[in-house]
PDB file of N, CA and C in Angstrom:
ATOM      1  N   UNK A   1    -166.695-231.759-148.848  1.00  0.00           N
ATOM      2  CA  UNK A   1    -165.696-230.694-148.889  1.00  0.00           C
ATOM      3  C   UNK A   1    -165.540-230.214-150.322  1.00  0.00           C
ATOM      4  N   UNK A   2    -165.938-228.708-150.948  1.00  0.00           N
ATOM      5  CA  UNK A   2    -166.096-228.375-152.054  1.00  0.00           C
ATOM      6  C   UNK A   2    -165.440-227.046-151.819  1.00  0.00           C
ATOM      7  N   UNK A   3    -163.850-227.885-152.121  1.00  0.00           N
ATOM      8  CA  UNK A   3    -162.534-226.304-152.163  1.00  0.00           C
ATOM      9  C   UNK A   3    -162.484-226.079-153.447  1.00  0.00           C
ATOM     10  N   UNK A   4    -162.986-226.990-154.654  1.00  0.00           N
ATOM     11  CA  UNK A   4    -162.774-226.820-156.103  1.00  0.00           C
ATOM     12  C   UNK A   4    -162.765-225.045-156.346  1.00  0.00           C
ATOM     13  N   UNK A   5    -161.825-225.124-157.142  1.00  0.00           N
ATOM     14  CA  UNK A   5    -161.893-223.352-157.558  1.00  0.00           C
ATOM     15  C   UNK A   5    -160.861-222.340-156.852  1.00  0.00           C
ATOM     16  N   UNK A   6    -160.351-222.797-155.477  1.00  0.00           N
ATOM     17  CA  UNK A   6    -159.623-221.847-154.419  1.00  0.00           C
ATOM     18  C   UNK A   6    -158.575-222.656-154.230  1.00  0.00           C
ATOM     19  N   UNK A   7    -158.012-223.325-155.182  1.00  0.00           N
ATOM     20  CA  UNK A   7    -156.542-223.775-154.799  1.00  0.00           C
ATOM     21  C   UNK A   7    -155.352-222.505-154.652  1.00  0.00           C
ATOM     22  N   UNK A   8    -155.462-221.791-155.185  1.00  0.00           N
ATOM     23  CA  UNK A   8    -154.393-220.959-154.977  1.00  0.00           C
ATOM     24  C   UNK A   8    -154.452-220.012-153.551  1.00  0.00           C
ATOM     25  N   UNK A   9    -155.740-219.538-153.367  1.00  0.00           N
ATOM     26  CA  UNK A   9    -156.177-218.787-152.283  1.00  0.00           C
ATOM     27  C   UNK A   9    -156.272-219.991-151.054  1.00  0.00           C
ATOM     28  N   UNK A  10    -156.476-221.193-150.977  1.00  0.00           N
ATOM     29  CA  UNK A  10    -156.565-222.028-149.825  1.00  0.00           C
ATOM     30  C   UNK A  10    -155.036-222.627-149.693  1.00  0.00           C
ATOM     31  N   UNK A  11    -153.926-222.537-150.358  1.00  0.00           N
ATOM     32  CA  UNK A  11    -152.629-222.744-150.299  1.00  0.00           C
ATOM     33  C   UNK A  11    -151.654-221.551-149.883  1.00  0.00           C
ATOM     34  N   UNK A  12    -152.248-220.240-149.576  1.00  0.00           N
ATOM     35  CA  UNK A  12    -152.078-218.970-149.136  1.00  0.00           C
ATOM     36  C   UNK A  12    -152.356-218.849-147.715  1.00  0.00           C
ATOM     37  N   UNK A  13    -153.572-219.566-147.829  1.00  0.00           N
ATOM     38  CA  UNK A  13    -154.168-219.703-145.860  1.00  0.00           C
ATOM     39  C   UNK A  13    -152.925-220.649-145.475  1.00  0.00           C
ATOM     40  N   UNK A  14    -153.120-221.698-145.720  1.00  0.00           N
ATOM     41  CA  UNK A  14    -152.753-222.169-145.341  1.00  0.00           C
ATOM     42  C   UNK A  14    -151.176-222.178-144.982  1.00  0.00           C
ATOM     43  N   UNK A  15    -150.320-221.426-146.168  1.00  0.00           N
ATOM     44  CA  UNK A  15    -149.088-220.545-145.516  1.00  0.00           C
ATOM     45  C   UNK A  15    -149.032-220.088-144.504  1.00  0.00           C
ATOM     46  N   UNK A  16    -149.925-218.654-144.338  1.00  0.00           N
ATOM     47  CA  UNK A  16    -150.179-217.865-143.548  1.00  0.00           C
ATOM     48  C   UNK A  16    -150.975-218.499-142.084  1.00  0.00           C
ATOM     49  N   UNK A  17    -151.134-219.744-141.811  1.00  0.00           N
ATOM     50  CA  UNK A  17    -151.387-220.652-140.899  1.00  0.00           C
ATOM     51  C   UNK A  17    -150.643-221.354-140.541  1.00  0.00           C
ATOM     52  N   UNK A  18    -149.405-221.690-141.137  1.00  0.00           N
ATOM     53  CA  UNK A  18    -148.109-222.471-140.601  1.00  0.00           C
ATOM     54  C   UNK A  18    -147.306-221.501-140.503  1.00  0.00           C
ATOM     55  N   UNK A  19    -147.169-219.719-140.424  1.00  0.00           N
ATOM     56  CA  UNK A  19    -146.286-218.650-139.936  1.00  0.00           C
ATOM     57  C   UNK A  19    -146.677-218.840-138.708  1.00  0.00           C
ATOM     58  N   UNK A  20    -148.350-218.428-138.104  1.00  0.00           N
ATOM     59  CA  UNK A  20    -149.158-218.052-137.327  1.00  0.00           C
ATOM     60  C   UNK A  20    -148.255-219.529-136.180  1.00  0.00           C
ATOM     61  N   UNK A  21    -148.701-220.505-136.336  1.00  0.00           N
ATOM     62  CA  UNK A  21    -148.116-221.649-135.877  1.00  0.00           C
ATOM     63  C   UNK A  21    -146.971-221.415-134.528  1.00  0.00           C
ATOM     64  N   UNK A  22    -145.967-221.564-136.154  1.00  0.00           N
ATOM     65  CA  UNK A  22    -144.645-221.262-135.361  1.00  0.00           C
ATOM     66  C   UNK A  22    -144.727-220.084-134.503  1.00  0.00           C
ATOM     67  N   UNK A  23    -145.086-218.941-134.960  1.00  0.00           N
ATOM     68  CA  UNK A  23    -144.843-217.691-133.952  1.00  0.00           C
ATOM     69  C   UNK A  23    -145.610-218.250-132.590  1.00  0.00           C
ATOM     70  N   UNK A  24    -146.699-218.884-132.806  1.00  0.00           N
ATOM     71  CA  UNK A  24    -147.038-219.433-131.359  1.00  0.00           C
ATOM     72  C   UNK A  24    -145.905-220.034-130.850  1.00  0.00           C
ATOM     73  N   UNK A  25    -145.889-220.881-131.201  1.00  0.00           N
ATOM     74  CA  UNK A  25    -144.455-221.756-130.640  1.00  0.00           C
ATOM     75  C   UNK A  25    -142.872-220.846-129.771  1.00  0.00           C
ATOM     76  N   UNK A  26    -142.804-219.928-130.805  1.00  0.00           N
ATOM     77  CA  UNK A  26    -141.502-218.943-130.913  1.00  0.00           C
ATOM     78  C   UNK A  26    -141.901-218.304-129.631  1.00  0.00           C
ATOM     79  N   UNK A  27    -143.141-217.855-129.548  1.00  0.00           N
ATOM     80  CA  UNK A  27    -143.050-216.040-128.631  1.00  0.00           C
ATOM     81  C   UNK A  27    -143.182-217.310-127.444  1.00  0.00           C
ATOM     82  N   UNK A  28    -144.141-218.664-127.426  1.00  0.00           N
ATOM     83  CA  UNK A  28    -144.402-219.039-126.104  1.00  0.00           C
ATOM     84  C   UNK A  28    -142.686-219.822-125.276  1.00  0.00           C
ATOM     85  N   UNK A  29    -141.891-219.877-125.999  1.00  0.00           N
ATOM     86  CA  UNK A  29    -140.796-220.724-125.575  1.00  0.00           C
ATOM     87  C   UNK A  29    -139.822-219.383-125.242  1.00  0.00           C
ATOM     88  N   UNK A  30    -139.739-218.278-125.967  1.00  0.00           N
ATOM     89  CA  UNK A  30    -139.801-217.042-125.465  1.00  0.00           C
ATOM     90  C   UNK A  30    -139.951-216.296-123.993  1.00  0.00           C
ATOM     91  N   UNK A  31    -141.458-216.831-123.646  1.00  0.00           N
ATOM     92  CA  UNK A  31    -141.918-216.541-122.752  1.00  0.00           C
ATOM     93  C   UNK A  31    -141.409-217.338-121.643  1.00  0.00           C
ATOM     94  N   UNK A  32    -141.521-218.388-121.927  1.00  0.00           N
ATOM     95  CA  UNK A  32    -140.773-219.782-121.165  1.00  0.00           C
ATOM     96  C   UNK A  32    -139.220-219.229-120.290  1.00  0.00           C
ATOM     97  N   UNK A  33    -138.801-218.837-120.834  1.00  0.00           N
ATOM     98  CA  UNK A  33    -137.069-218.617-121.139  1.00  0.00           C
ATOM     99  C   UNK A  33    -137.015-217.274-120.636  1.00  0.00           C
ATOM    100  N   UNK A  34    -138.086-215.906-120.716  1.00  0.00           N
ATOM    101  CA  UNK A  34    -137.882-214.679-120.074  1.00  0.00           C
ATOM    102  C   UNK A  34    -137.757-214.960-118.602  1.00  0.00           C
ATOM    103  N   UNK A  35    -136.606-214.375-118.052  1.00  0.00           N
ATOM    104  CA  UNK A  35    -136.214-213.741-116.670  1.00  0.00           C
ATOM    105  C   UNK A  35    -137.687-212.892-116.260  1.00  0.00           C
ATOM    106  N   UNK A  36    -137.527-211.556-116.949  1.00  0.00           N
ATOM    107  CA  UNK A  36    -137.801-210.077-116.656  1.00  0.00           C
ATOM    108  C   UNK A  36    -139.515-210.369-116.468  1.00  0.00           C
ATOM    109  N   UNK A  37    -140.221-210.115-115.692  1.00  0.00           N
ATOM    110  CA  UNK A  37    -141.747-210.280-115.917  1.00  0.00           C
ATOM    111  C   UNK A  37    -142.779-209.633-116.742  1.00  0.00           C
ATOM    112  N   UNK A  38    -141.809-207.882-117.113  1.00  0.00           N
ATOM    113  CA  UNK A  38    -142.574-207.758-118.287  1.00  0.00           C
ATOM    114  C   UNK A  38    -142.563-208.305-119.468  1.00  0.00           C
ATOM    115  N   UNK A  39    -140.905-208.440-119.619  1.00  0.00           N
ATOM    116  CA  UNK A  39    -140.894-209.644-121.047  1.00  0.00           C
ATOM    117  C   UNK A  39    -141.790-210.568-121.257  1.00  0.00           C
ATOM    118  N   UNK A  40    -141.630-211.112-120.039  1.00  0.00           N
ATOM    119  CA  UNK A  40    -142.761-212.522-120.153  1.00  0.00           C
ATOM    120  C   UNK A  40    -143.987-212.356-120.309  1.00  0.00           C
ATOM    121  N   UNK A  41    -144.353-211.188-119.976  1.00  0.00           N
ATOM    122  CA  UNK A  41    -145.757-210.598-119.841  1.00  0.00           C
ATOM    123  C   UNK A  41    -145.915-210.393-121.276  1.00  0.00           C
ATOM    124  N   UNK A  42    -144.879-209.518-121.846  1.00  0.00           N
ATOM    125  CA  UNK A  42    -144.930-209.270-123.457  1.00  0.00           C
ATOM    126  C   UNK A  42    -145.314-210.587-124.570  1.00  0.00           C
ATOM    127  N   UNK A  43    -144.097-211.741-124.390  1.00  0.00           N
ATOM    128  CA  UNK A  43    -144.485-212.608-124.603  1.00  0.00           C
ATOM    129  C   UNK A  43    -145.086-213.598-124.637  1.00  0.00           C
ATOM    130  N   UNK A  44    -146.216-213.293-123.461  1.00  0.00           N
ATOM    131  CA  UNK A  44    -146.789-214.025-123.400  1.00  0.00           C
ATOM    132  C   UNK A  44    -148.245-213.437-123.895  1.00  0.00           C
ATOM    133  N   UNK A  45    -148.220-212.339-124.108  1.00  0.00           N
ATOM    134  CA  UNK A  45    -149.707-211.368-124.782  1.00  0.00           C
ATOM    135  C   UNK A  45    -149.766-211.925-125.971  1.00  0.00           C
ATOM    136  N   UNK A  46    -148.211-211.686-126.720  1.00  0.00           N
ATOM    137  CA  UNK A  46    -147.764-212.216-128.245  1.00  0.00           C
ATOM    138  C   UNK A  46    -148.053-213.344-128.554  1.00  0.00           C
ATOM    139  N   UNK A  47    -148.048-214.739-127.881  1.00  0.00           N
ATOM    140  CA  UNK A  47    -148.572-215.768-128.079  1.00  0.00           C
ATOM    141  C   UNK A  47    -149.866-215.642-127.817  1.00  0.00           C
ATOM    142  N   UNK A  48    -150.978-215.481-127.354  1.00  0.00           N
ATOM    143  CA  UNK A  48    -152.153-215.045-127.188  1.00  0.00           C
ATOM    144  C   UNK A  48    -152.777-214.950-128.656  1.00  0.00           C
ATOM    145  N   UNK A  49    -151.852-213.333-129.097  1.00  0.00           N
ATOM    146  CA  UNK A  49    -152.318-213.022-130.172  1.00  0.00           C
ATOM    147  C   UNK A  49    -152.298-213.800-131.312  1.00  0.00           C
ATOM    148  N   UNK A  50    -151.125-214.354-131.374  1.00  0.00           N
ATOM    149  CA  UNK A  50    -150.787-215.613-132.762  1.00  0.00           C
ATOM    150  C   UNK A  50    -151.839-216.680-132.875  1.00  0.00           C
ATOM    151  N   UNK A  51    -151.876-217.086-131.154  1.00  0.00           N
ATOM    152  CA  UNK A  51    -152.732-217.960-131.579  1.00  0.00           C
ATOM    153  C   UNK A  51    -154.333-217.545-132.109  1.00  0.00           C
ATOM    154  N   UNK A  52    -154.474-216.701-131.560  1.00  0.00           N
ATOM    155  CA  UNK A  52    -156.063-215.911-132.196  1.00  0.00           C
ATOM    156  C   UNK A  52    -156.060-215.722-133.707  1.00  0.00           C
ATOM    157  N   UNK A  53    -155.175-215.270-134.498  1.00  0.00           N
ATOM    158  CA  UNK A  53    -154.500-215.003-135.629  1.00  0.00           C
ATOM    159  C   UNK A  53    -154.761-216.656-136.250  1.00  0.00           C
ATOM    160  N   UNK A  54    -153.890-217.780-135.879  1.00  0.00           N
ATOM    161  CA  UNK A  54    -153.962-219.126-136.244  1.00  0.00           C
ATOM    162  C   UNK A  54    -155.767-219.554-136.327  1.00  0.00           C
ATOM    163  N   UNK A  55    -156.564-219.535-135.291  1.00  0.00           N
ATOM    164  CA  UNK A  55    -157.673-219.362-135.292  1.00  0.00           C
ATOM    165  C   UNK A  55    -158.519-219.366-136.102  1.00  0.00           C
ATOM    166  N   UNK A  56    -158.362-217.858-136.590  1.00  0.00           N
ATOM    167  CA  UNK A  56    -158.999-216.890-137.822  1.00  0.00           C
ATOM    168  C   UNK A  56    -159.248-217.459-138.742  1.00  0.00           C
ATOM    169  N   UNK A  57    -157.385-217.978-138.844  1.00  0.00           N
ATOM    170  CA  UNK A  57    -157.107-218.651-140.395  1.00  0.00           C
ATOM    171  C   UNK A  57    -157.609-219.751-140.689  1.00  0.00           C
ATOM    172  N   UNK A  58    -157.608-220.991-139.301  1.00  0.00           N
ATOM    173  CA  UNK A  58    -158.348-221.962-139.443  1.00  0.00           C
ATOM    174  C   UNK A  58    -159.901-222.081-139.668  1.00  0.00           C
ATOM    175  N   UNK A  59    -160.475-221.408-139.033  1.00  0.00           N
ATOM    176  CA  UNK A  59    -162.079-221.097-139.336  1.00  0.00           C
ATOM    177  C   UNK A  59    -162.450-220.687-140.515  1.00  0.00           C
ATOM    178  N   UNK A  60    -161.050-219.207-141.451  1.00  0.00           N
ATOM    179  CA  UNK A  60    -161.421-219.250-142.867  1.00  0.00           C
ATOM    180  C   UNK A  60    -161.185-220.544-143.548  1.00  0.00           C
ATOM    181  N   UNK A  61    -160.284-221.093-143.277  1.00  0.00           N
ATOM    182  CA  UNK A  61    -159.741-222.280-144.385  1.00  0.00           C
ATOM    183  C   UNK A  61    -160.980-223.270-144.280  1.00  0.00           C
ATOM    184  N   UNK A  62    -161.962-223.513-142.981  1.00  0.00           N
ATOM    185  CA  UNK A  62    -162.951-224.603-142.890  1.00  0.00           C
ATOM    186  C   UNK A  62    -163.856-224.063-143.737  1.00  0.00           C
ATOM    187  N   UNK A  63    -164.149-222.663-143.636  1.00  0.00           N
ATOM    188  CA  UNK A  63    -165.116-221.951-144.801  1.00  0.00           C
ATOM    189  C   UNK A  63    -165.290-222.349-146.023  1.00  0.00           C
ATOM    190  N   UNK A  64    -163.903-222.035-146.455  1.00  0.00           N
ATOM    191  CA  UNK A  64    -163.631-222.105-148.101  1.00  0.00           C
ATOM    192  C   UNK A  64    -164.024-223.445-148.105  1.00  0.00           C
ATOM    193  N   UNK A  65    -163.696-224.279-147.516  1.00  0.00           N
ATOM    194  CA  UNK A  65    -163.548-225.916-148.303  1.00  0.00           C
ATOM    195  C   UNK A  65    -165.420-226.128-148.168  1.00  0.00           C
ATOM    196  N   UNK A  66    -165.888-225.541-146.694  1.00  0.00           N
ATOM    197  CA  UNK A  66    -167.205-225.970-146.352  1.00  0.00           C
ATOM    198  C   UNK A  66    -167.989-226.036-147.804  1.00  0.00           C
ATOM    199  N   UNK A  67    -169.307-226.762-148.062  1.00  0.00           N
ATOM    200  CA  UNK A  67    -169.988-227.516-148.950  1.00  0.00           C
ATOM    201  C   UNK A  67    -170.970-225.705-149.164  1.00  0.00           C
ATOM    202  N   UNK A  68    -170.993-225.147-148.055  1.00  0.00           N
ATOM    203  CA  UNK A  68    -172.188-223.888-148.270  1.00  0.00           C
ATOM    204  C   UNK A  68    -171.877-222.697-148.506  1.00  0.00           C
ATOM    205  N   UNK A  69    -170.107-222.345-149.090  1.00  0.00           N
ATOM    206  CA  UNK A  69    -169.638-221.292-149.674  1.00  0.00           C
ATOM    207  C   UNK A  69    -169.791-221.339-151.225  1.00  0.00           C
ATOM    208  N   UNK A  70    -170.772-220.039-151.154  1.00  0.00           N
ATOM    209  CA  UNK A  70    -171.129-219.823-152.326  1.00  0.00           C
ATOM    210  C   UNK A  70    -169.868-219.112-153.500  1.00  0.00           C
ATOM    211  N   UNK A  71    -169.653-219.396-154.444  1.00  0.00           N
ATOM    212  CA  UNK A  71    -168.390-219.000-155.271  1.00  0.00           C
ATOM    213  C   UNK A  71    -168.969-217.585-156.182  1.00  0.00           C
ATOM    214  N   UNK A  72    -168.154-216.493-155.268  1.00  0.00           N
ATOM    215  CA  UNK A  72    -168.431-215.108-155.659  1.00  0.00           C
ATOM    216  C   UNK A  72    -167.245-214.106-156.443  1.00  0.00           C
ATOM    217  N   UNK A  73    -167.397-214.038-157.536  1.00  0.00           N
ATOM    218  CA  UNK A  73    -166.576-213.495-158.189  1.00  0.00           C
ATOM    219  C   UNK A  73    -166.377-211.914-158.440  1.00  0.00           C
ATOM    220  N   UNK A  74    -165.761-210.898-158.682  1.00  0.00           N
ATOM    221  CA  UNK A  74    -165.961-209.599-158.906  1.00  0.00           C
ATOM    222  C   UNK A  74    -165.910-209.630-160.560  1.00  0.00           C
ATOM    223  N   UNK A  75    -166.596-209.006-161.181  1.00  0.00           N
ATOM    224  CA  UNK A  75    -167.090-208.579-162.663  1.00  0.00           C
ATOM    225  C   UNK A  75    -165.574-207.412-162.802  1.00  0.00           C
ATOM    226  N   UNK A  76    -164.990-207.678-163.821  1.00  0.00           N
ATOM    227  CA  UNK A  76    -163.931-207.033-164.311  1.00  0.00           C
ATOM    228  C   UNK A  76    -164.435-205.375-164.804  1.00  0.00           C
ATOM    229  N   UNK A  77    -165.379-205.947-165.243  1.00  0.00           N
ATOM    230  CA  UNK A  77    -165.954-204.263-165.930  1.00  0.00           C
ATOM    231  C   UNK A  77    -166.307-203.375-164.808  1.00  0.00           C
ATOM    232  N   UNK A  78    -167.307-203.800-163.923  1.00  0.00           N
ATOM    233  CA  UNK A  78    -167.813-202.809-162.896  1.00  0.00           C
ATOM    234  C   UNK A  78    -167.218-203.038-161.238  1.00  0.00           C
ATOM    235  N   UNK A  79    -166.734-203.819-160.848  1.00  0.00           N
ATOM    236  CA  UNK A  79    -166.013-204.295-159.952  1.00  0.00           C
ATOM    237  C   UNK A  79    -167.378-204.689-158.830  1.00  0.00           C
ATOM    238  N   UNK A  80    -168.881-205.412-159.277  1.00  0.00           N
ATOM    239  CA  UNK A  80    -169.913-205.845-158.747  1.00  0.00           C
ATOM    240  C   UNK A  80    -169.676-207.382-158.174  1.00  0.00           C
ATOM    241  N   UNK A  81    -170.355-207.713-157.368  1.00  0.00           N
ATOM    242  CA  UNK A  81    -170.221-209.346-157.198  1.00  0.00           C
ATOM    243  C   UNK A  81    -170.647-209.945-157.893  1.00  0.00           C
ATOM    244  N   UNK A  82    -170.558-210.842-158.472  1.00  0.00           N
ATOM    245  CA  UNK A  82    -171.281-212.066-159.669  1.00  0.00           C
ATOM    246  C   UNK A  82    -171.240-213.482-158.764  1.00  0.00           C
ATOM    247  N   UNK A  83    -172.405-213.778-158.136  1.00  0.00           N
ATOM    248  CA  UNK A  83    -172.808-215.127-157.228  1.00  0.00           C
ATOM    249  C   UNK A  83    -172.847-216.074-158.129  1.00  0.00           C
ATOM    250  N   UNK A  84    -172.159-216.968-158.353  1.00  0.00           N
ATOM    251  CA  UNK A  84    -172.845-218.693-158.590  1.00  0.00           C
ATOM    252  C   UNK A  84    -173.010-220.012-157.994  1.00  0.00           C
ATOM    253  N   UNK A  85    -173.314-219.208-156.668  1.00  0.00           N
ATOM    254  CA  UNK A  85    -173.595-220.066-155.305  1.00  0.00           C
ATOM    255  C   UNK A  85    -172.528-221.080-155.009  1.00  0.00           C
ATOM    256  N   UNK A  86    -173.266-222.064-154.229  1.00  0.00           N
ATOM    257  CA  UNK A  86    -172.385-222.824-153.329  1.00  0.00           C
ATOM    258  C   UNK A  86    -171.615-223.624-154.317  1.00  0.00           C
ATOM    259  N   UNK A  87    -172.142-224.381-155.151  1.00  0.00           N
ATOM    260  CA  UNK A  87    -171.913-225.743-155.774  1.00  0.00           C
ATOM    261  C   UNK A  87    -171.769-225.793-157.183  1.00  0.00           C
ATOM    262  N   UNK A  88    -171.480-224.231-158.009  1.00  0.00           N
ATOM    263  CA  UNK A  88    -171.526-223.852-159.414  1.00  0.00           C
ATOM    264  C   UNK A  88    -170.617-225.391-160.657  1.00  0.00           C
ATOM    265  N   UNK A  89    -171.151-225.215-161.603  1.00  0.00           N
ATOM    266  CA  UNK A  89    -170.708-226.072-162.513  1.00  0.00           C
ATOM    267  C   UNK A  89    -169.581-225.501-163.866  1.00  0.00           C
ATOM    268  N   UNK A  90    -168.679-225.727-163.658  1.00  0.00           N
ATOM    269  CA  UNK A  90    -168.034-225.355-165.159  1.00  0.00           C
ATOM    270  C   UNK A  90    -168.548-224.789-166.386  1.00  0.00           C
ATOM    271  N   UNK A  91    -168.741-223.905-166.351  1.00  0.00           N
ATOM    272  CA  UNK A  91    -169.394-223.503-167.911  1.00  0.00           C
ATOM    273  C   UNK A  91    -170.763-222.600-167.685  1.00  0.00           C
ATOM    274  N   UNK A  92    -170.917-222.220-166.161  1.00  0.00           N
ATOM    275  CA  UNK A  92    -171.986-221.556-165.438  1.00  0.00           C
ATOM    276  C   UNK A  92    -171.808-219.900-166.331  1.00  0.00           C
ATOM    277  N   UNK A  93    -173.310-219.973-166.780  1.00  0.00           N
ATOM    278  CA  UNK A  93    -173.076-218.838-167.059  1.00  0.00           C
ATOM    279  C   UNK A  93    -173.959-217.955-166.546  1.00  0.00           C
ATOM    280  N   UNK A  94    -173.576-216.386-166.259  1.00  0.00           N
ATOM    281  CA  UNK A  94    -174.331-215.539-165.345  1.00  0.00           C
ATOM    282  C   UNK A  94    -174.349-214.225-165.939  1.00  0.00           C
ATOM    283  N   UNK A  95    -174.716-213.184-165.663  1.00  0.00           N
ATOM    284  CA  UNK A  95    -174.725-211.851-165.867  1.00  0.00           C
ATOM    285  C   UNK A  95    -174.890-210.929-164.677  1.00  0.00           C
ATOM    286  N   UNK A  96    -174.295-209.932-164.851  1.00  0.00           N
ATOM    287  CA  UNK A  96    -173.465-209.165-164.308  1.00  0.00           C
ATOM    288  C   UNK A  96    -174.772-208.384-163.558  1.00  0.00           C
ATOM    289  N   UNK A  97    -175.287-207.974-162.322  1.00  0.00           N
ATOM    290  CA  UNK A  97    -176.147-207.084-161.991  1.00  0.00           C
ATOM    291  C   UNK A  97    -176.393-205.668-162.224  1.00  0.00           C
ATOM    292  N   UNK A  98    -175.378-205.121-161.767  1.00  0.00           N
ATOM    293  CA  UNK A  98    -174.830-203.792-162.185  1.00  0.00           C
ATOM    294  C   UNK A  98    -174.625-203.667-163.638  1.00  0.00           C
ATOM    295  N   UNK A  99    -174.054-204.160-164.395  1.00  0.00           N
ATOM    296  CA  UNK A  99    -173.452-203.586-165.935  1.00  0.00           C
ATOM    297  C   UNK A  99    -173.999-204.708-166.824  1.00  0.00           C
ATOM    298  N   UNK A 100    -173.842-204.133-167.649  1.00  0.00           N
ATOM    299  CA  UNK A 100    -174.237-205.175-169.561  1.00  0.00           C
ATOM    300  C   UNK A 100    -173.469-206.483-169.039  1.00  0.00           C
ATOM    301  N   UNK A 101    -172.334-206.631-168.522  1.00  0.00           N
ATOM    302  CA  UNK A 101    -171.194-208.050-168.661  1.00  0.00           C
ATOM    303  C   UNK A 101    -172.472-209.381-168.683  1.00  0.00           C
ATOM    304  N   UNK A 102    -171.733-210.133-169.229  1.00  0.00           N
ATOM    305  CA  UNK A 102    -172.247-211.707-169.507  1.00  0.00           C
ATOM    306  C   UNK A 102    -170.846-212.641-169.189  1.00  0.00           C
ATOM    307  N   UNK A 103    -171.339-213.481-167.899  1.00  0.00           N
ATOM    308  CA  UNK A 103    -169.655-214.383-168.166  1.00  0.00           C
ATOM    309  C   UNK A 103    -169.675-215.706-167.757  1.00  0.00           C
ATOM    310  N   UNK A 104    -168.750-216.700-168.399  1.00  0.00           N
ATOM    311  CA  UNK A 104    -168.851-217.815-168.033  1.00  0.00           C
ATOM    312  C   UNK A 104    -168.099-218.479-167.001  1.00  0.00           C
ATOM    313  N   UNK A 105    -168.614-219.241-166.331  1.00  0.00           N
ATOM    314  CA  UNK A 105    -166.997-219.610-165.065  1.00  0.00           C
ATOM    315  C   UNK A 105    -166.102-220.658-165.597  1.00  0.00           C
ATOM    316  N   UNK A 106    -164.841-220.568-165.731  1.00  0.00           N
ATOM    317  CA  UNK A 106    -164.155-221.443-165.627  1.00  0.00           C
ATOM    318  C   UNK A 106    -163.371-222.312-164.684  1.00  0.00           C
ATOM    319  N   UNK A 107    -162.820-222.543-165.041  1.00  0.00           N
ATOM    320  CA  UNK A 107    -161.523-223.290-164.094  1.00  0.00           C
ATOM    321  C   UNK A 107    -160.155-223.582-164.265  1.00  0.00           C
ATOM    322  N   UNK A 108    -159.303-222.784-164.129  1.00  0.00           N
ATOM    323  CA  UNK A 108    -157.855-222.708-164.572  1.00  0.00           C
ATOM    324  C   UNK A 108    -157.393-224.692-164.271  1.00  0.00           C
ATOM    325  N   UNK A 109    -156.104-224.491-165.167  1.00  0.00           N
ATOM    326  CA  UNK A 109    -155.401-225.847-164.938  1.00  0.00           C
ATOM    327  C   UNK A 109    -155.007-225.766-163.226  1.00  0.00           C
ATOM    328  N   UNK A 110    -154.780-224.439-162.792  1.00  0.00           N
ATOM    329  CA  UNK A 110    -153.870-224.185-161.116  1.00  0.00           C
ATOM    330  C   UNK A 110    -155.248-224.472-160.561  1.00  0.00           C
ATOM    331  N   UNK A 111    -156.749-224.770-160.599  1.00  0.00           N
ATOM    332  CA  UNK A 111    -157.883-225.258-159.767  1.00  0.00           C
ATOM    333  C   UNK A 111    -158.115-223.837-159.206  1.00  0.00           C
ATOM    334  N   UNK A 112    -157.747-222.594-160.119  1.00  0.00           N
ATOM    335  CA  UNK A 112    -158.688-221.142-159.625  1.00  0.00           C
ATOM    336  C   UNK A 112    -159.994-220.971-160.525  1.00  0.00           C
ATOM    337  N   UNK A 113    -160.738-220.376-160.022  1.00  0.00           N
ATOM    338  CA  UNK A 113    -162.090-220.051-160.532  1.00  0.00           C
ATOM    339  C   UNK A 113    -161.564-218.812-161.505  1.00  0.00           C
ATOM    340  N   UNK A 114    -162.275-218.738-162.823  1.00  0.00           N
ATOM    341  CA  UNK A 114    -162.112-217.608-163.487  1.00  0.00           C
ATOM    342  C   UNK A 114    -163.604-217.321-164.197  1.00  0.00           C
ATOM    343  N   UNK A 115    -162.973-215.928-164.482  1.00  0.00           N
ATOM    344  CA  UNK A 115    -164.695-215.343-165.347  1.00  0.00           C
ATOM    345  C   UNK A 115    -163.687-215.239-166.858  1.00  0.00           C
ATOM    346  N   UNK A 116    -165.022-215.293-167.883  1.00  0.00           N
ATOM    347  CA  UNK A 116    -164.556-215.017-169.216  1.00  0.00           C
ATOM    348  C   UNK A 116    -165.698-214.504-169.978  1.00  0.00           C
ATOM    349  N   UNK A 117    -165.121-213.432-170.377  1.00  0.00           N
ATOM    350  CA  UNK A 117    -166.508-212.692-170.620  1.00  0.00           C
ATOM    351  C   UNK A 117    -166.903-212.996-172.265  1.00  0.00           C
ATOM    352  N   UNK A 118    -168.498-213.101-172.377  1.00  0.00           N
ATOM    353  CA  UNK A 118    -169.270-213.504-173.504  1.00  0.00           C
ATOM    354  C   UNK A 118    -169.047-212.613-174.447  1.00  0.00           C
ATOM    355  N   UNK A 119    -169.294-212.817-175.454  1.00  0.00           N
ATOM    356  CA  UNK A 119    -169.360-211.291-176.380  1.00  0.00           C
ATOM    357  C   UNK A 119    -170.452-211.284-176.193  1.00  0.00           C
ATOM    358  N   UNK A 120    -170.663-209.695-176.117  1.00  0.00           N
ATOM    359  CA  UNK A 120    -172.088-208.657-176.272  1.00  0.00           C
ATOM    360  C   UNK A 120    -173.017-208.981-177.036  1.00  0.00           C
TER     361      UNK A 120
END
């Protein structure tokens, strides 16, 4: 499991995966509790959807951590992708496809991936 680099973005999923959650929970006890059959019908589409939503999030979050996500950055200057594959090392340095940029990867103290660009 190689989440190194996406702590901030894999603590975001994972928010947005314990909303998804509860609203399952919410619309289906909802549904539980509706009289009216379209209500229930409503709420019960709504849980459907959450949980598809929960899903999503879980399959991205297995992504990020998975060993074969390559760590892709956008270049500040030209807004290009800058790849340093799956398993990059601290201090990786790359250049920019599109534009002159030269940059090195870091790693914030918060465990985000950063670019820092070389001088010219």
């Amino acid at each position: 499991m190689s989440a190194r680099g996406y702590t901030r973005d894999l603590a975001h999923l994972r928010e947005d995966r314990e909303f998804e959650e509860a609203a399952v929970k919410r619309y289906g006890q909802m549904a539980a509790e509706a009289e009216d059959p379209a209500i229930k019908a409503l709420f019960t589409e709504l849980t459907r959807g959450e949980a598809g939503h929960r899903r999503g999030l879980r399959h991205v979050i297995e992504r990020v951590e998975g060993p074969a996500t390559p760590v892709v950055l956008v270049c500040p200057l030209c807004a290009w992708e800058i790849d340093f594959g799956p398993d990059p090392r601290e201090g990786a340095e790359a250049k920019c496809r599109m534009c002159p940029g030269k940059f090195v990867l870091g790693l914030t103290d918060g465990g985000d991936w950063t670019l820092e660009r070389l001088e010219p």
